[in-house]
C-alpha atoms as a PDB file:
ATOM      1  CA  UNK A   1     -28.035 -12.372  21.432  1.00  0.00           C
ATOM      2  CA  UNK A   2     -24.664 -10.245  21.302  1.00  0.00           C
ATOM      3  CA  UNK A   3     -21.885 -11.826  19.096  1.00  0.00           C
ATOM      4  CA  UNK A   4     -18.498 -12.088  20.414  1.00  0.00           C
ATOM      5  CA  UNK A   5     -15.889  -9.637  19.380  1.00  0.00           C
ATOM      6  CA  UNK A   6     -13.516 -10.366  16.913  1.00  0.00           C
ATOM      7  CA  UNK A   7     -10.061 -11.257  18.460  1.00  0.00           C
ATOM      8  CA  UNK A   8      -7.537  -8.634  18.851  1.00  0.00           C
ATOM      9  CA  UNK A   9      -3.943  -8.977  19.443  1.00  0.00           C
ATOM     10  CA  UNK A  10      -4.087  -9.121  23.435  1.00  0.00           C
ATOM     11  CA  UNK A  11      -6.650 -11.505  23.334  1.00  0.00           C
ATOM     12  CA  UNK A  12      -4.554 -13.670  20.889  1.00  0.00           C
ATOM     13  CA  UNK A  13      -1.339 -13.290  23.403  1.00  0.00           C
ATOM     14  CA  UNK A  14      -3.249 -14.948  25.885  1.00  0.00           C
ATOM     15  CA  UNK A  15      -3.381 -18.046  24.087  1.00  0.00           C
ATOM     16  CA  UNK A  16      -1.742 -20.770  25.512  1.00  0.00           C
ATOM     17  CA  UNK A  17      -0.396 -22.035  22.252  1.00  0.00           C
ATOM     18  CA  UNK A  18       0.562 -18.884  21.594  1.00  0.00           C
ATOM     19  CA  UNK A  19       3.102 -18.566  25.004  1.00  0.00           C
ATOM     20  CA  UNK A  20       4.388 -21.774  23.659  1.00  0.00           C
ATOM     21  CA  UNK A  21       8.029 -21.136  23.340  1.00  0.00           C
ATOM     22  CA  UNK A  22       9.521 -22.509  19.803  1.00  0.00           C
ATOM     23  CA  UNK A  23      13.187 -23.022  18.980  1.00  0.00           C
ATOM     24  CA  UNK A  24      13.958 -21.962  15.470  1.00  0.00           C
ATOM     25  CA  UNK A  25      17.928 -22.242  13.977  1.00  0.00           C
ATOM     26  CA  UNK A  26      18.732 -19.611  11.966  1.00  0.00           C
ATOM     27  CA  UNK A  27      21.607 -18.552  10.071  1.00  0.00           C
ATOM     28  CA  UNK A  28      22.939 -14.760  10.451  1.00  0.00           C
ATOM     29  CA  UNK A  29      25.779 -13.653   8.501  1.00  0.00           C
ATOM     30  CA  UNK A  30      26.814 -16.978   7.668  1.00  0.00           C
ATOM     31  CA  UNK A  31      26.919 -18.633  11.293  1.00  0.00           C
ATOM     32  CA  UNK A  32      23.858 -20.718  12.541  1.00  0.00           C
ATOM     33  CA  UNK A  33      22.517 -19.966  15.886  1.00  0.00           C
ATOM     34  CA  UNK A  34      19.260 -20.473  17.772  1.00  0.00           C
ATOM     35  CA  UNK A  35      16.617 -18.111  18.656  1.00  0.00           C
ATOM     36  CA  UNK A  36      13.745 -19.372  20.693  1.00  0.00           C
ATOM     37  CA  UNK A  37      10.520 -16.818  21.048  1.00  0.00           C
ATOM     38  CA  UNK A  38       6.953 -17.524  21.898  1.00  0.00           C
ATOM     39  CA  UNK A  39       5.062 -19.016  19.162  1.00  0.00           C
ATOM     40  CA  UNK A  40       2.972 -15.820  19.022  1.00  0.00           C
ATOM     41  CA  UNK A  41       6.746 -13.643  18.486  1.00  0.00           C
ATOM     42  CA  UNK A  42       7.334 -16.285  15.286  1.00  0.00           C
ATOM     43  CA  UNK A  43       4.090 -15.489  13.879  1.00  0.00           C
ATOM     44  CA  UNK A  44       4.298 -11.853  13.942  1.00  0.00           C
ATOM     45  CA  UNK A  45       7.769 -11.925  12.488  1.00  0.00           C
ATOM     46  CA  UNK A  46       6.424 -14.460   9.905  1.00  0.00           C
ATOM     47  CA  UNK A  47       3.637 -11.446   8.941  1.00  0.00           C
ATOM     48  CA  UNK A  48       5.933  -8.354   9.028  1.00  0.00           C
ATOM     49  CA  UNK A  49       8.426 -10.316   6.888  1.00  0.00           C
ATOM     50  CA  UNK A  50       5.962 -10.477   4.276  1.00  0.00           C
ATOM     51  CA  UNK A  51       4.503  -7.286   4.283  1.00  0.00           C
ATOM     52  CA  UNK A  52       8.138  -6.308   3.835  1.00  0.00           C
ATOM     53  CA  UNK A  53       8.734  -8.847   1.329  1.00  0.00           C
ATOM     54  CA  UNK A  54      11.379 -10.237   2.546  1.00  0.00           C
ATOM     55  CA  UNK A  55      12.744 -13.822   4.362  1.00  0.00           C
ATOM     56  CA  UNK A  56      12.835 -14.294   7.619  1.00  0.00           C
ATOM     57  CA  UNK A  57      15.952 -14.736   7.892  1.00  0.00           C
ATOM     58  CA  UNK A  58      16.911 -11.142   6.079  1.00  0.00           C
ATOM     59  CA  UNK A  59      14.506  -9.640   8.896  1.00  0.00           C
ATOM     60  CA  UNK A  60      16.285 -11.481  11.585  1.00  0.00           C
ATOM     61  CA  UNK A  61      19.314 -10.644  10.715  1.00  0.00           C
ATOM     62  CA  UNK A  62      18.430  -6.967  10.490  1.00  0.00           C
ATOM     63  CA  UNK A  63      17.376  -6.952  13.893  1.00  0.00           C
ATOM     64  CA  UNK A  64      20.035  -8.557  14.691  1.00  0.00           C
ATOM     65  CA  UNK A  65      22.519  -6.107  12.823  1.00  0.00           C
ATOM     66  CA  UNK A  66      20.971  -3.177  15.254  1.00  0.00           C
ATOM     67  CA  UNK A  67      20.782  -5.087  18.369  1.00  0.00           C
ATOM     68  CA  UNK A  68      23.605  -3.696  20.111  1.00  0.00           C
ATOM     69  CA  UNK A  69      24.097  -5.833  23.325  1.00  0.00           C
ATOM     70  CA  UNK A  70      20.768  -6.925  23.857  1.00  0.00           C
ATOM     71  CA  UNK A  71      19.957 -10.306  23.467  1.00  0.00           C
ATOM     72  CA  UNK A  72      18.811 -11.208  20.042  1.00  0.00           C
ATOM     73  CA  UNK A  73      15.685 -13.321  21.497  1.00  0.00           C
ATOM     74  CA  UNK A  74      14.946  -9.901  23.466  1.00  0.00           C
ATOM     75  CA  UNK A  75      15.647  -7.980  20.406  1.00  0.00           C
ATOM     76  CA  UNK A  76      13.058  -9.824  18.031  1.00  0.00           C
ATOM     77  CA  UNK A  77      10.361  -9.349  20.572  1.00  0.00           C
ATOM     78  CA  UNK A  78      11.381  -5.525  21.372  1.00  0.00           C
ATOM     79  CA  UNK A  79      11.127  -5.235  17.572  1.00  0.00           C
ATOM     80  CA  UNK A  80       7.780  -6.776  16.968  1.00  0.00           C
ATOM     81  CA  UNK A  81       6.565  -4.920  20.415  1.00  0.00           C
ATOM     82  CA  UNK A  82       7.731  -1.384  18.489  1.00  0.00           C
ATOM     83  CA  UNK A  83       5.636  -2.568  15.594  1.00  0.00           C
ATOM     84  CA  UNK A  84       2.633  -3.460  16.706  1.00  0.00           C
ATOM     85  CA  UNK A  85       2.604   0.069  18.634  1.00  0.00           C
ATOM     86  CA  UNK A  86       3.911   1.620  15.517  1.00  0.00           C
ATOM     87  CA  UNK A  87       0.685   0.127  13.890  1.00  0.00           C
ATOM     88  CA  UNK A  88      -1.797   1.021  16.413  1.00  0.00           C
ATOM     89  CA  UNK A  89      -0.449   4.955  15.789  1.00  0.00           C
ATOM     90  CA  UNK A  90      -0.667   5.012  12.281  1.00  0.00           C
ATOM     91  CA  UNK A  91      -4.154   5.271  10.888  1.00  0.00           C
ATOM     92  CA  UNK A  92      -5.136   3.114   7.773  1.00  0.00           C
ATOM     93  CA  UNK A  93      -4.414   4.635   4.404  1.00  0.00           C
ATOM     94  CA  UNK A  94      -7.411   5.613   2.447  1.00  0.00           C
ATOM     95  CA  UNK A  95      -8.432   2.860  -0.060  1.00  0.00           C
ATOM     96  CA  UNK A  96      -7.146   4.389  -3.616  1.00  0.00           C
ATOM     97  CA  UNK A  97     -10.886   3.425  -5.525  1.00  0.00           C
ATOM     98  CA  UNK A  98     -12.240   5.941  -2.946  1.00  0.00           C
ATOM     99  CA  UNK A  99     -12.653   9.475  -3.884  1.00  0.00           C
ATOM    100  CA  UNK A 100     -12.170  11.974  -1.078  1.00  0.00           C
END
């Protein structure tokens, strides 16, 4: 008997709950505006905010400080797109309690 594979990111994407688009209000340098993503965009912003240890809404608004024209809905997902390729590049740091 052959065990399934743990799920990796593409196979999450193809979730339907996870193409769900989700309307969130957020406030960005002091005005309130609405950003709706695919659940699956919210939960990776949700993740790299706290690896980053910040709030959401400090990493949305950085995103949306660099945006440029784009559209900040575009933006987000460009941004979380960039780091999940970032992350596939980078190999894992060597746990510190092992001795090379």
């Amino acid at each position: 008997m052959h065990e399934k594979p743990a799920s990796t990111f593409s196979q999450r994407a193809l979730d339907a709950s996870s193409r769900r688009v989700v309307k969130h209000s957020v406030v960005i340098a002091g005005h309130r505006t609405s950003v709706s993503l695919e659940d699956a965009f919210w939960r990776a912003l949700k993740d790299i905010a706290a690896q980053e240890g910040v709030s959401l809404a400090a990493l949305i608004a950085r995103v949306d400080a660099g945006r440029g024209e784009a559209n900040l809905s575009s933006a987000l997902r460009v941004f979380v797109l960039e780091r999940a390729l970032d992350a596939r590049e980078t190999p894992p740091s060597p746990s510190p309690h092992l001795s090379p």
